[in-house]
N, C-alpha and C. Protein backbone atom coordinates (compact mmCIF):
# COMPACT_ATOMS: atom_id res chain seq x y z
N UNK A 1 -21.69 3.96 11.34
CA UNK A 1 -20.42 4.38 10.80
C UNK A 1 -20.64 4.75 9.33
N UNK A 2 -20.30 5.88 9.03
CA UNK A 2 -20.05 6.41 7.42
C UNK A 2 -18.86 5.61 6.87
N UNK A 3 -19.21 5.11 5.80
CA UNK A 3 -18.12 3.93 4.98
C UNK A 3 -18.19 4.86 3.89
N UNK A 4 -18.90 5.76 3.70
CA UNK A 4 -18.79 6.48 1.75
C UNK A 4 -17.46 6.82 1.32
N UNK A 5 -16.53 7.30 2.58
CA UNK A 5 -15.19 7.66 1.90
C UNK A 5 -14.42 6.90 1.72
N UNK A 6 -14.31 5.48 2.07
CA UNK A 6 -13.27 4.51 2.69
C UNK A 6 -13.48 3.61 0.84
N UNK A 7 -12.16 3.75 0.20
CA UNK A 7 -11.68 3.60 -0.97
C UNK A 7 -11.61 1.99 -0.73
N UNK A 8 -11.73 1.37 -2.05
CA UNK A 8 -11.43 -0.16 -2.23
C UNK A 8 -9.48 -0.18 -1.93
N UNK A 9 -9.24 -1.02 -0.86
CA UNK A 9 -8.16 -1.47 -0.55
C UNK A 9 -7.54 -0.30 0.47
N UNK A 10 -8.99 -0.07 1.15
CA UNK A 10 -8.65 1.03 2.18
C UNK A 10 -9.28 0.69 3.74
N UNK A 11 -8.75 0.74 4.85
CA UNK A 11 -8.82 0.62 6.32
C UNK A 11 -9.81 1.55 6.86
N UNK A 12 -10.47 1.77 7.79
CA UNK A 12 -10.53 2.33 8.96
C UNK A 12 -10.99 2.31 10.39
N UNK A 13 -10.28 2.84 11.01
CA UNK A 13 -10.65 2.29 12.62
C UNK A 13 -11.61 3.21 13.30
N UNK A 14 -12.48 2.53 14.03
CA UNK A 14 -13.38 3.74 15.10
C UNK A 14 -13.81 2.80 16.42
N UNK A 15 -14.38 3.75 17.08
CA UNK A 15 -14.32 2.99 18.53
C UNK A 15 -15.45 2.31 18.88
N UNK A 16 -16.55 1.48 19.23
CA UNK A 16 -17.50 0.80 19.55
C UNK A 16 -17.33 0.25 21.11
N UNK A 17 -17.60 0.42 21.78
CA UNK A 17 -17.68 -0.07 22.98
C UNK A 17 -16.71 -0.27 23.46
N UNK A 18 -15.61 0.95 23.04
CA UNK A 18 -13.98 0.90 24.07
C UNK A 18 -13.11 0.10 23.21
N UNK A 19 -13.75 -0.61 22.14
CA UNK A 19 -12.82 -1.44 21.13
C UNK A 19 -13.30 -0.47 20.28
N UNK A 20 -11.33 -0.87 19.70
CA UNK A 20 -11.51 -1.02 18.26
C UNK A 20 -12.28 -1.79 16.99
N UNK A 21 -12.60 -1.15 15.99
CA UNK A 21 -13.53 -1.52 15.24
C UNK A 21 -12.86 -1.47 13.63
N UNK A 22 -12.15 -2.67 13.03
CA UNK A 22 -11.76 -2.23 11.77
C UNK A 22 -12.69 -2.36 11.06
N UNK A 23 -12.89 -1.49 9.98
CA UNK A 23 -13.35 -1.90 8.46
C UNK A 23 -12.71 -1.84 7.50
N UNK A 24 -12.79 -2.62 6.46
CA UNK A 24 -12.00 -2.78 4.85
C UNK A 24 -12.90 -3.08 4.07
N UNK A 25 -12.29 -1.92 3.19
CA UNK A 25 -12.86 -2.12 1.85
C UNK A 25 -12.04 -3.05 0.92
N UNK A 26 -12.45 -4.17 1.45
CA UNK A 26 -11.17 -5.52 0.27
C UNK A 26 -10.95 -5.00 -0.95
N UNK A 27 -9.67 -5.44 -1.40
CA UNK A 27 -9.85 -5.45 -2.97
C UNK A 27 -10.18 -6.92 -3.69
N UNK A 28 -10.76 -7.01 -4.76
CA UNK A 28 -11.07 -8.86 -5.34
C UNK A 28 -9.83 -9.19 -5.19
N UNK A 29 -8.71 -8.63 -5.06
CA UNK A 29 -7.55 -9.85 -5.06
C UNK A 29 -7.25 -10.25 -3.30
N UNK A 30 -8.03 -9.80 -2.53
CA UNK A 30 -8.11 -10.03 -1.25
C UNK A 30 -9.56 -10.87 -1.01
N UNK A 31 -10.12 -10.64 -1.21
CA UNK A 31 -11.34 -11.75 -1.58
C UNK A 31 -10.93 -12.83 -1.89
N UNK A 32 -10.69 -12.80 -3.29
CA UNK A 32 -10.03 -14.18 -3.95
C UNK A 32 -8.93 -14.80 -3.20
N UNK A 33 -8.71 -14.47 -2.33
CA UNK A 33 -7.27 -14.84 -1.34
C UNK A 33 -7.80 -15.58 -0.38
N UNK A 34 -8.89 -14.72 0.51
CA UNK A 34 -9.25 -15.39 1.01
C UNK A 34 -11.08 -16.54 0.97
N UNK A 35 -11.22 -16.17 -0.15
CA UNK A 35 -11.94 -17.41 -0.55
C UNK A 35 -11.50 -18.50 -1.34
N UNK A 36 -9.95 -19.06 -1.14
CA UNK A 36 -9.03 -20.18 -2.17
C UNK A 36 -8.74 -20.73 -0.62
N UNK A 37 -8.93 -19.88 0.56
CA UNK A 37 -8.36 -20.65 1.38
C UNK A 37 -8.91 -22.01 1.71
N UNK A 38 -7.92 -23.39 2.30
CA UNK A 38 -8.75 -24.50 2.07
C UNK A 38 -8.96 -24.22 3.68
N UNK A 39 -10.33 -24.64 4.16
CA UNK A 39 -10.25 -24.45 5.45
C UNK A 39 -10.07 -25.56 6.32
N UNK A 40 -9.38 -26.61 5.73
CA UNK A 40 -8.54 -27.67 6.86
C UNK A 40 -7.15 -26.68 7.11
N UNK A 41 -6.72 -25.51 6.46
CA UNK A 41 -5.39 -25.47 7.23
C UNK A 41 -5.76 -24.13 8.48
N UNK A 42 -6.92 -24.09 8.80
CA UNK A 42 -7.48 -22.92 9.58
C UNK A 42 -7.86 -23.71 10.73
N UNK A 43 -7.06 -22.75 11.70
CA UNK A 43 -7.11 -23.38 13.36
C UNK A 43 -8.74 -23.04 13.95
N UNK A 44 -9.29 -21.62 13.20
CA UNK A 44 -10.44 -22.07 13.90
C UNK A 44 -11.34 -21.63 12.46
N UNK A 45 -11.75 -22.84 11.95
CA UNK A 45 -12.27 -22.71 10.45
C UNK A 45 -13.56 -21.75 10.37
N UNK A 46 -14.03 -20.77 9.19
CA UNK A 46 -14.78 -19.50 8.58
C UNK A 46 -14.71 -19.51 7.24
N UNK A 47 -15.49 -19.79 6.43
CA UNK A 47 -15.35 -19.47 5.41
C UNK A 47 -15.68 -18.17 5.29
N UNK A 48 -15.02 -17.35 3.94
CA UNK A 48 -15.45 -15.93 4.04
C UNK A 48 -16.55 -15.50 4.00
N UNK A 49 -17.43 -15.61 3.66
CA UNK A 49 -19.06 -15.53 3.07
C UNK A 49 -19.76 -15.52 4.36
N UNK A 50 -19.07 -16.41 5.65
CA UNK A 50 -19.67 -16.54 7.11
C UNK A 50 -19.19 -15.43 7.75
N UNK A 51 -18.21 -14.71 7.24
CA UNK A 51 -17.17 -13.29 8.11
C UNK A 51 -17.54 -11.87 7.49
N UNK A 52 -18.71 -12.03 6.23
CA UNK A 52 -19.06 -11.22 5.49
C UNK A 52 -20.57 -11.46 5.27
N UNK A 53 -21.13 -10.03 4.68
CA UNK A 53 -22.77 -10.01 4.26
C UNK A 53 -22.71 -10.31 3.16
N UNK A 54 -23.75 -10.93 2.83
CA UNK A 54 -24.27 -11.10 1.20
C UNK A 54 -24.88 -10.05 0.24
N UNK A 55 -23.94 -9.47 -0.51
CA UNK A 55 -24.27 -8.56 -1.18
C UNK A 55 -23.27 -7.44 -1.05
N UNK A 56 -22.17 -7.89 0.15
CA UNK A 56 -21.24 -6.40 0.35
C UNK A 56 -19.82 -7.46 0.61
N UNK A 57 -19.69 -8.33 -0.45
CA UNK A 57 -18.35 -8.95 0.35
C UNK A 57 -17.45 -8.00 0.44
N UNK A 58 -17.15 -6.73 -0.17
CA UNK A 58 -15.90 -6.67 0.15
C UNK A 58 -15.70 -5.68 1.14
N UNK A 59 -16.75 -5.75 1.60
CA UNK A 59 -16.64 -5.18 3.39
C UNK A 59 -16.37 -6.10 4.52
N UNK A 60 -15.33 -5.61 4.70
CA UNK A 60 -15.11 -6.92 6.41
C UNK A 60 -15.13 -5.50 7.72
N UNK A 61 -15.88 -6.32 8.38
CA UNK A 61 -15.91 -5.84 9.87
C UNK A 61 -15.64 -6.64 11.04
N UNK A 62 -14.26 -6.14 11.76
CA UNK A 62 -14.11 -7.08 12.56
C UNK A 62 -13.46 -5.87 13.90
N UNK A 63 -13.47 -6.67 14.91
CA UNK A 63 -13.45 -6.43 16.38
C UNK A 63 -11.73 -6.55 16.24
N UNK A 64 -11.19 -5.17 16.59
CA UNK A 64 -9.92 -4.80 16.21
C UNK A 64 -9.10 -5.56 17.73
N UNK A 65 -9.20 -6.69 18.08
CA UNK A 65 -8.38 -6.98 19.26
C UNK A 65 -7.87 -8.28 19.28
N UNK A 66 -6.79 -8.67 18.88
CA UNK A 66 -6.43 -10.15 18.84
C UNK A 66 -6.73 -11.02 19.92
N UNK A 67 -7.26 -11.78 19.44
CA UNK A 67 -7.92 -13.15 20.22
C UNK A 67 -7.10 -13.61 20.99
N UNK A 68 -5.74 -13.44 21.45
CA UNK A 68 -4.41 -14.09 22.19
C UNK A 68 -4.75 -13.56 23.76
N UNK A 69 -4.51 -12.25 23.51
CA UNK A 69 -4.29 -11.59 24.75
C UNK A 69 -4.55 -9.88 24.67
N UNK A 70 -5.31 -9.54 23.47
CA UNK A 70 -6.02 -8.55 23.22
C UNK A 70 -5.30 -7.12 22.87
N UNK A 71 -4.27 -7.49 22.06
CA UNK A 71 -3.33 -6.38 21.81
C UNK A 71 -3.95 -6.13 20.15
N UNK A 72 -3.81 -4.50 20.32
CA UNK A 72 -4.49 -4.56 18.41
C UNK A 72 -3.47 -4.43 17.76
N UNK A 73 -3.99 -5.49 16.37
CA UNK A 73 -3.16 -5.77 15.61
C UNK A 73 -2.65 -4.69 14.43
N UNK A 74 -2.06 -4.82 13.67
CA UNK A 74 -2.40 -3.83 12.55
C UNK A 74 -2.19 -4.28 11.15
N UNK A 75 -2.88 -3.66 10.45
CA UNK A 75 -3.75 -3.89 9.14
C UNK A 75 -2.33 -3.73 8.37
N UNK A 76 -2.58 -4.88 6.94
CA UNK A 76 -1.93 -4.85 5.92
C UNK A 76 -0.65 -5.17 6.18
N UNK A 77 -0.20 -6.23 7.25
CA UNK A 77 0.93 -7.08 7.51
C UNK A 77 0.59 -8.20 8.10
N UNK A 78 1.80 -8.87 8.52
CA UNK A 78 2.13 -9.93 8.36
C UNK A 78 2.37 -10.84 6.95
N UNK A 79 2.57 -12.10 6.91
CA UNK A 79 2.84 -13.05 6.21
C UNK A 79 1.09 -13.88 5.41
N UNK A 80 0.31 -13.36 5.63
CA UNK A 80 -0.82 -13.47 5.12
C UNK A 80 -1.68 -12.23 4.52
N UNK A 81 -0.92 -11.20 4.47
CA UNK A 81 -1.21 -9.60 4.13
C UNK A 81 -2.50 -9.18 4.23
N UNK A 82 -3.35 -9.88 5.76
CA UNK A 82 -4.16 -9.27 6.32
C UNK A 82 -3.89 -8.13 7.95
N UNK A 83 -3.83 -9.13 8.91
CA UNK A 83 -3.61 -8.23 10.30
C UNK A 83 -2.08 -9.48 10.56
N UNK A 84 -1.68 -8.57 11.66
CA UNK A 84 -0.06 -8.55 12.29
C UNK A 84 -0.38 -8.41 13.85
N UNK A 85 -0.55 -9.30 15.09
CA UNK A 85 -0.35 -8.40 16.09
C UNK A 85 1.19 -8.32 16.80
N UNK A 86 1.37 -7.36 16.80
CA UNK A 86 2.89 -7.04 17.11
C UNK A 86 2.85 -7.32 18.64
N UNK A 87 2.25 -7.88 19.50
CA UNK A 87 3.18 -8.34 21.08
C UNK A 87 3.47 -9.62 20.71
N UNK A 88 2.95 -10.61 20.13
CA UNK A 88 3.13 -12.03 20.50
C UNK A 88 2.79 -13.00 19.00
N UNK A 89 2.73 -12.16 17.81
CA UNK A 89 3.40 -12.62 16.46
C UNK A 89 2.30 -13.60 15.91
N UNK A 90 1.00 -13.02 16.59
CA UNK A 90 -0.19 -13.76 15.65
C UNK A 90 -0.13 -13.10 14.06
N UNK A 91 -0.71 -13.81 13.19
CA UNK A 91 -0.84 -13.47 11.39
C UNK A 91 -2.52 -13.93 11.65
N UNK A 92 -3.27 -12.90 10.83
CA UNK A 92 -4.41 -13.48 10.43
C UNK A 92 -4.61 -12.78 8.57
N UNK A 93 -5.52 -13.71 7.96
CA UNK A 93 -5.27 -13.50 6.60
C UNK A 93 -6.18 -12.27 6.11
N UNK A 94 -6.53 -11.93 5.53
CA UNK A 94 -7.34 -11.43 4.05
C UNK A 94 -8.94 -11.64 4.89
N UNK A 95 -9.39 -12.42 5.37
CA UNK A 95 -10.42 -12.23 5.73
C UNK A 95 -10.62 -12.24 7.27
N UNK A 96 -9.09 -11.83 7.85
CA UNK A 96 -8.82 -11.66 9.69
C UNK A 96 -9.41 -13.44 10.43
N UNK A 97 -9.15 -14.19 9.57
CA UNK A 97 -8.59 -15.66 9.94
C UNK A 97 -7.74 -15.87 10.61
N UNK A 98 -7.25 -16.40 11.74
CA UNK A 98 -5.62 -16.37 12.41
C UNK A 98 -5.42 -17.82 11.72
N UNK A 99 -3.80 -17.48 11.27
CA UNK A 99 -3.14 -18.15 10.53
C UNK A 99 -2.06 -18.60 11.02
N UNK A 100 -1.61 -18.12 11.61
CA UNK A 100 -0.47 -18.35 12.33
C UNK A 100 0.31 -17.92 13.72
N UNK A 101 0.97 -18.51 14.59
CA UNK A 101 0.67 -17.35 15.94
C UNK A 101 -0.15 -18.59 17.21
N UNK A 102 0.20 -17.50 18.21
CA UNK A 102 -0.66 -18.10 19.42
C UNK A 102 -2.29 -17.66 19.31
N UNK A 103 -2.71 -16.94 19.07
CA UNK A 103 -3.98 -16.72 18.96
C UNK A 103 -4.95 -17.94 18.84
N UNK A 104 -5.80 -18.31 19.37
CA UNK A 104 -6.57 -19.49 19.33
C UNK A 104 -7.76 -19.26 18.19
N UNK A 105 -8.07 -17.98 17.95
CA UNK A 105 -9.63 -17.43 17.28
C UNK A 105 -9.14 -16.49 16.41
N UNK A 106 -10.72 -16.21 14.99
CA UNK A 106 -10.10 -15.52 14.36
C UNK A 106 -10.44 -13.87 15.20
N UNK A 107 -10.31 -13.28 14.27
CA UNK A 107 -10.69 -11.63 14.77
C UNK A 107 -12.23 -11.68 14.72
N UNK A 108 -12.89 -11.06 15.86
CA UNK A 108 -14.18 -11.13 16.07
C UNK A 108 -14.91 -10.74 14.76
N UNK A 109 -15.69 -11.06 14.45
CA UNK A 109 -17.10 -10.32 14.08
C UNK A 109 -18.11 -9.66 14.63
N UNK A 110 -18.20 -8.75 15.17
CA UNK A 110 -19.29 -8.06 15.49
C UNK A 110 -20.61 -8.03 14.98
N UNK A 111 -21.80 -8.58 15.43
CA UNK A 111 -23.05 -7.68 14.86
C UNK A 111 -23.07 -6.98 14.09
N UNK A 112 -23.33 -6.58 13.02
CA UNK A 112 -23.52 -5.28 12.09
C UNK A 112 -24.50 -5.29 11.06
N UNK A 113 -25.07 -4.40 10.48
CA UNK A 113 -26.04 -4.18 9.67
C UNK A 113 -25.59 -2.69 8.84
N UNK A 114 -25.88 -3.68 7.30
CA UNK A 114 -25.80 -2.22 6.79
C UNK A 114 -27.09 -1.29 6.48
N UNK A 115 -27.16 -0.37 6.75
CA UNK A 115 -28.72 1.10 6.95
C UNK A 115 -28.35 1.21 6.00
N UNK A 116 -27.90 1.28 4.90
CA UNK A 116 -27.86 2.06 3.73
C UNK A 116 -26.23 1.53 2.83
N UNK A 117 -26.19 1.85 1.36
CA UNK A 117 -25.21 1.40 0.79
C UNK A 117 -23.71 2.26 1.65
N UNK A 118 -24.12 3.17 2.08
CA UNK A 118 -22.85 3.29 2.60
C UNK A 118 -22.72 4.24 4.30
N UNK A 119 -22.78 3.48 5.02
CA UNK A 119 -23.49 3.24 6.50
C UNK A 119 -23.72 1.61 6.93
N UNK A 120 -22.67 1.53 7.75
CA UNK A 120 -23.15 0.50 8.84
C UNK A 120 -23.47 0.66 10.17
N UNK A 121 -24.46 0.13 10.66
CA UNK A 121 -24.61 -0.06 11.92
C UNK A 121 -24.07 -1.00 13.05
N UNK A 122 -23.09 -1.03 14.10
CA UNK A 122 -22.27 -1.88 14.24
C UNK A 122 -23.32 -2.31 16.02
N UNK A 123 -23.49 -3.75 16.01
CA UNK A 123 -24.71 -3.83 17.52
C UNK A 123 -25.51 -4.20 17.54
């Protein structure tokens, strides 16, 4: 996937194996959001640094399908101003943590590697 155009505090979706595939370019105040989180109040605990590479935090890549019952969510809502899934009212935060909601898990992580500063390989 080409990431060169995708702006700090910017989305985008592409397809990987019939799923959706988000990426974000965090901004530090989304970082910092979700690295204050304490992770006793996280149903299925991640610190960010485990949901991210070393050296590119403010890239998140995650498997665009809520963990509930697999409806995709969408970016930059809910009550944690990360993902929203609109059938059944999961919240996941800043670093696609589920926060709130039926969802049992956070938003996947996929495999990925970055080939180059701006190129990932998702697999």
């Amino acid at each position: 996937m080409d990431i060169a155009a995708v702006e700090r505090g910017q989305s985008i979706k592409v397809m990987w194996r019939g799923k959706p595939v988000f990426i974000r370019n965090r901004t530090d105040k989304e970082i910092e959001e979700a690295k204050a989180v304490d992770l006793s109040d996280l149903r299925d605990p991640q610190t960010d640094d485990e949901r991210t590479k070393p050296g590119h935090e403010q890239w998140l890549v995650m498997v665009g399908v809520c963990t509930h019952l697999g409806c995709v969510p969408l970016g930059e809502a809910g009550d944690f101003g990360g993902w929203f899934c609109p059938c059944h009212g999961s919240h996941y935060d800043t670093a696609g943590r589920i926060r709130k909601g039926p969802a049992p898990l956070n938003l996947e992580v996929p495999d990925y590697q970055f080939i180059s500063d701006d190129r990932i390989l998702v697999g």
